[in-house]
Protein backbone atom coordinates (compact mmCIF):
# COMPACT_ATOMS: atom_id res chain seq x y z
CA UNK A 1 174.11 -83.41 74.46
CA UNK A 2 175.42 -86.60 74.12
CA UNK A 3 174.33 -89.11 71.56
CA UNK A 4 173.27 -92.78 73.17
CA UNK A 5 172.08 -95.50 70.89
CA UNK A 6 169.66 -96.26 67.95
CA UNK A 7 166.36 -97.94 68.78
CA UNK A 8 165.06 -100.01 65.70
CA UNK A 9 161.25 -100.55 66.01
CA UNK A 10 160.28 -104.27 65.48
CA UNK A 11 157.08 -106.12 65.45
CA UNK A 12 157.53 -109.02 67.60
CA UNK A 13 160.34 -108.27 70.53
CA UNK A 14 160.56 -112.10 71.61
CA UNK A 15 160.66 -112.50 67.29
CA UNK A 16 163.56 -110.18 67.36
CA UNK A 17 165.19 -110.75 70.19
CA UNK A 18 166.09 -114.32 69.08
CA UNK A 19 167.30 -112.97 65.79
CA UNK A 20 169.78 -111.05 67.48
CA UNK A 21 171.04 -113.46 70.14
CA UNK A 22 171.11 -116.49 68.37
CA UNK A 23 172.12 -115.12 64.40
CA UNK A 24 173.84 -112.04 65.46
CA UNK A 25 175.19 -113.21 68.28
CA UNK A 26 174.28 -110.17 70.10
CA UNK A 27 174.43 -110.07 73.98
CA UNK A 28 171.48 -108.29 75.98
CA UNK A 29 172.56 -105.87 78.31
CA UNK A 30 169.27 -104.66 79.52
CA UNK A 31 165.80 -105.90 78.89
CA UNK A 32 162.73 -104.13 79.74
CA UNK A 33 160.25 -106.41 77.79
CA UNK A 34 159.01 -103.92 75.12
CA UNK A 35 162.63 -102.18 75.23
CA UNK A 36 165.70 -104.33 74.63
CA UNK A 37 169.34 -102.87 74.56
CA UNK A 38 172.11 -105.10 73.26
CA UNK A 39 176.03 -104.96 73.85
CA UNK A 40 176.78 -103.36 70.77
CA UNK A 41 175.05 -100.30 71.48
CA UNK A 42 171.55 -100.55 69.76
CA UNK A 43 168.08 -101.35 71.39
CA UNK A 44 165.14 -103.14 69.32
CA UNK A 45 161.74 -101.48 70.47
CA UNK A 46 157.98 -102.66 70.14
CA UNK A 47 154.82 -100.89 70.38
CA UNK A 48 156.33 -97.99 69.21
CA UNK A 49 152.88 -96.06 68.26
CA UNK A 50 151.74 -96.47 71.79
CA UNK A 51 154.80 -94.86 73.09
CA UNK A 52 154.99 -91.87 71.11
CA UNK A 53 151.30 -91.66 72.18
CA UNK A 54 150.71 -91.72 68.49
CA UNK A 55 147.25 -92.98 67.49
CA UNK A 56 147.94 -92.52 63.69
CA UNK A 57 151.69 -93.56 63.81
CA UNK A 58 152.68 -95.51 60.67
CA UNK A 59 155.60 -97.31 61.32
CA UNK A 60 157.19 -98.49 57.44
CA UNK A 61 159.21 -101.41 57.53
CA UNK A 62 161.29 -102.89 54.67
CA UNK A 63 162.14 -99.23 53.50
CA UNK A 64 165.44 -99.71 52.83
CA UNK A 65 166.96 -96.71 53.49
CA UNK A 66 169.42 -98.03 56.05
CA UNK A 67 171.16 -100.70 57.95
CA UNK A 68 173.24 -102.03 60.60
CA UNK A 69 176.62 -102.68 60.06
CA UNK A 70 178.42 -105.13 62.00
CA UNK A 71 182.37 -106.50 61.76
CA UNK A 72 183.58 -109.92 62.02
CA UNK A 73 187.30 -111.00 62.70
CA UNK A 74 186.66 -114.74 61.80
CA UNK A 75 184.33 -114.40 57.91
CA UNK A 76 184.50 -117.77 57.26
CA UNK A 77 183.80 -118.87 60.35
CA UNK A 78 180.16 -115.83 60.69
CA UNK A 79 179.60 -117.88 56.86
CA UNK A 80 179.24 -121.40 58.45
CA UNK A 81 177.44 -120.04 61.34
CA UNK A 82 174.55 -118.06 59.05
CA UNK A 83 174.35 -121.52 57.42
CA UNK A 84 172.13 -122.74 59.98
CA UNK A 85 169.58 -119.99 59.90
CA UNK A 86 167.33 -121.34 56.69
CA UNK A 87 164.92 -118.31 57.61
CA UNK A 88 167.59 -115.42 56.57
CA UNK A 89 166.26 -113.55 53.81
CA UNK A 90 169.65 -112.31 51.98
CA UNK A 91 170.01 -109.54 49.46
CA UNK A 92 173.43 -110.64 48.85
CA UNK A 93 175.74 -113.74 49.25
CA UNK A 94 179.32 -112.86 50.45
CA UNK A 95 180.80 -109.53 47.77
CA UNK A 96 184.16 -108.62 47.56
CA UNK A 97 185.15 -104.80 46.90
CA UNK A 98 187.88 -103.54 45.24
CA UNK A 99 189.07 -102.56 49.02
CA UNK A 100 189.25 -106.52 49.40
CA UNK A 101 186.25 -106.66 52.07
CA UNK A 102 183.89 -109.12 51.88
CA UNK A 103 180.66 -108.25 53.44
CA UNK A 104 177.37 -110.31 53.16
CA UNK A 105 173.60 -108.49 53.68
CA UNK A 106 170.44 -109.93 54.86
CA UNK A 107 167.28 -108.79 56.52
CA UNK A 108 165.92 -109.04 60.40
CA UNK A 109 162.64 -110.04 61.08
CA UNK A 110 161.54 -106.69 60.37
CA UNK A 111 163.09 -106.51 57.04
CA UNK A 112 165.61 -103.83 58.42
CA UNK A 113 169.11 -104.40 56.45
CA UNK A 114 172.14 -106.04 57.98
CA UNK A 115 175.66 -105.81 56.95
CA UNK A 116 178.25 -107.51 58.11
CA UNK A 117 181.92 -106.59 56.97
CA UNK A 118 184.81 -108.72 57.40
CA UNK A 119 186.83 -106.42 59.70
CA UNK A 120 189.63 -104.38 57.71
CA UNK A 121 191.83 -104.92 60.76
CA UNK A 122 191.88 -108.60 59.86
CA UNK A 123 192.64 -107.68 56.23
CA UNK A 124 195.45 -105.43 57.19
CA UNK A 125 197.43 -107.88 59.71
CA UNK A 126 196.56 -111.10 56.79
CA UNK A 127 197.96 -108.95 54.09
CA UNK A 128 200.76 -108.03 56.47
CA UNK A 129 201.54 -111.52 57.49
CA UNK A 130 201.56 -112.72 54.25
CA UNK A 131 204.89 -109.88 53.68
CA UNK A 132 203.15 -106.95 51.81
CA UNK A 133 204.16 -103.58 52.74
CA UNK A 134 202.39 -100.52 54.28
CA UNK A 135 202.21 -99.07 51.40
CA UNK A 136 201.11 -102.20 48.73
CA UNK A 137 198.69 -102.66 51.74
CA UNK A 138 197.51 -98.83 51.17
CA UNK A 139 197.21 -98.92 47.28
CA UNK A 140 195.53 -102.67 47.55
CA UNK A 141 192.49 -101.33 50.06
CA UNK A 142 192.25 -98.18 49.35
CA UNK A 143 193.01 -96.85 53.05
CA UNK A 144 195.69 -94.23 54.28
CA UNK A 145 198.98 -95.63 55.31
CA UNK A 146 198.65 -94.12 58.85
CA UNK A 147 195.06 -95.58 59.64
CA UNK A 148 196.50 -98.94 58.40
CA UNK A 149 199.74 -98.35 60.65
CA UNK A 150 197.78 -97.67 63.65
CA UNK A 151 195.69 -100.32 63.03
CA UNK A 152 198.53 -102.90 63.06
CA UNK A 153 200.46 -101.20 65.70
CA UNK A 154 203.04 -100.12 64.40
């Protein structure tokens, strides 16, 4: 068995499907009207009920009980682009963790959570550029000196 993708059920796939092209930035790699399958290996789905032949199918959005996460080289850069959406709902503004990753959270149309990390490989080669060592790197984000090594190539 091999596992594929996750298909988010949405209300309105043209709704949606804008979301993710124009705020995610997410490219379509196969769209089947009802059934849309993005580049980053998840598919947004409508009229779910009617294709689980479901007639008493209760689809709950806005449960928060999970999200997508997404990585971005250039933060500051995803920060001035999310600027010009004044339709994003956001849980959070940009938070820092101790690990030094700054992430920032909103909703989709459909109230499912998004996540977007800045990517620890960016953290790694800045901190690494800027003349800390593997190991200060290590103790400063919290991640094993051989995942940061690999990460940086070295």
């Amino acid at each position: 068995m091999k596992f594929i993708l996750p298909i988010i059920v949405v209300k309105d796939i043209q709704k949606s499907k804008k979301f993710y092209e124009e705020v995610l930035r997410q490219n379509i790699t196969l769209d089947l009207g009802s059934n849309i399958t993005f580049s980053d290996k998840f598919a947004i789905q409508a009229d779910y009920a009617d294709l689980v032949d479901a007639d008493n199918f209760h689809i709950s959005f806005n449960s928060n009980d999970h999200e997508l996460y997404f990585e971005e080289n250039d933060f500051d850069e995803l920060l001035r682009h999310l600027e010009k959406f004044s339709e994003i709902h956001f849980i959070h503004k940009t938070k820092t963790y101790p690990w030094l990753q700054r992430v920032i959270r909103f909703y989709d149309p459909d109230f499912h959570i998004i996540e977007i990390g800045e990517s620890m490989d960016t953290i790694f080669k800045n901190l690494y550029n800027l003349g800390m060592t593997i190991d200060e790197i290590s103790e400063k984000t919290c991640h094993p000196i051989e995942y940061i090594k690999k990460s940086l190539d070295l």
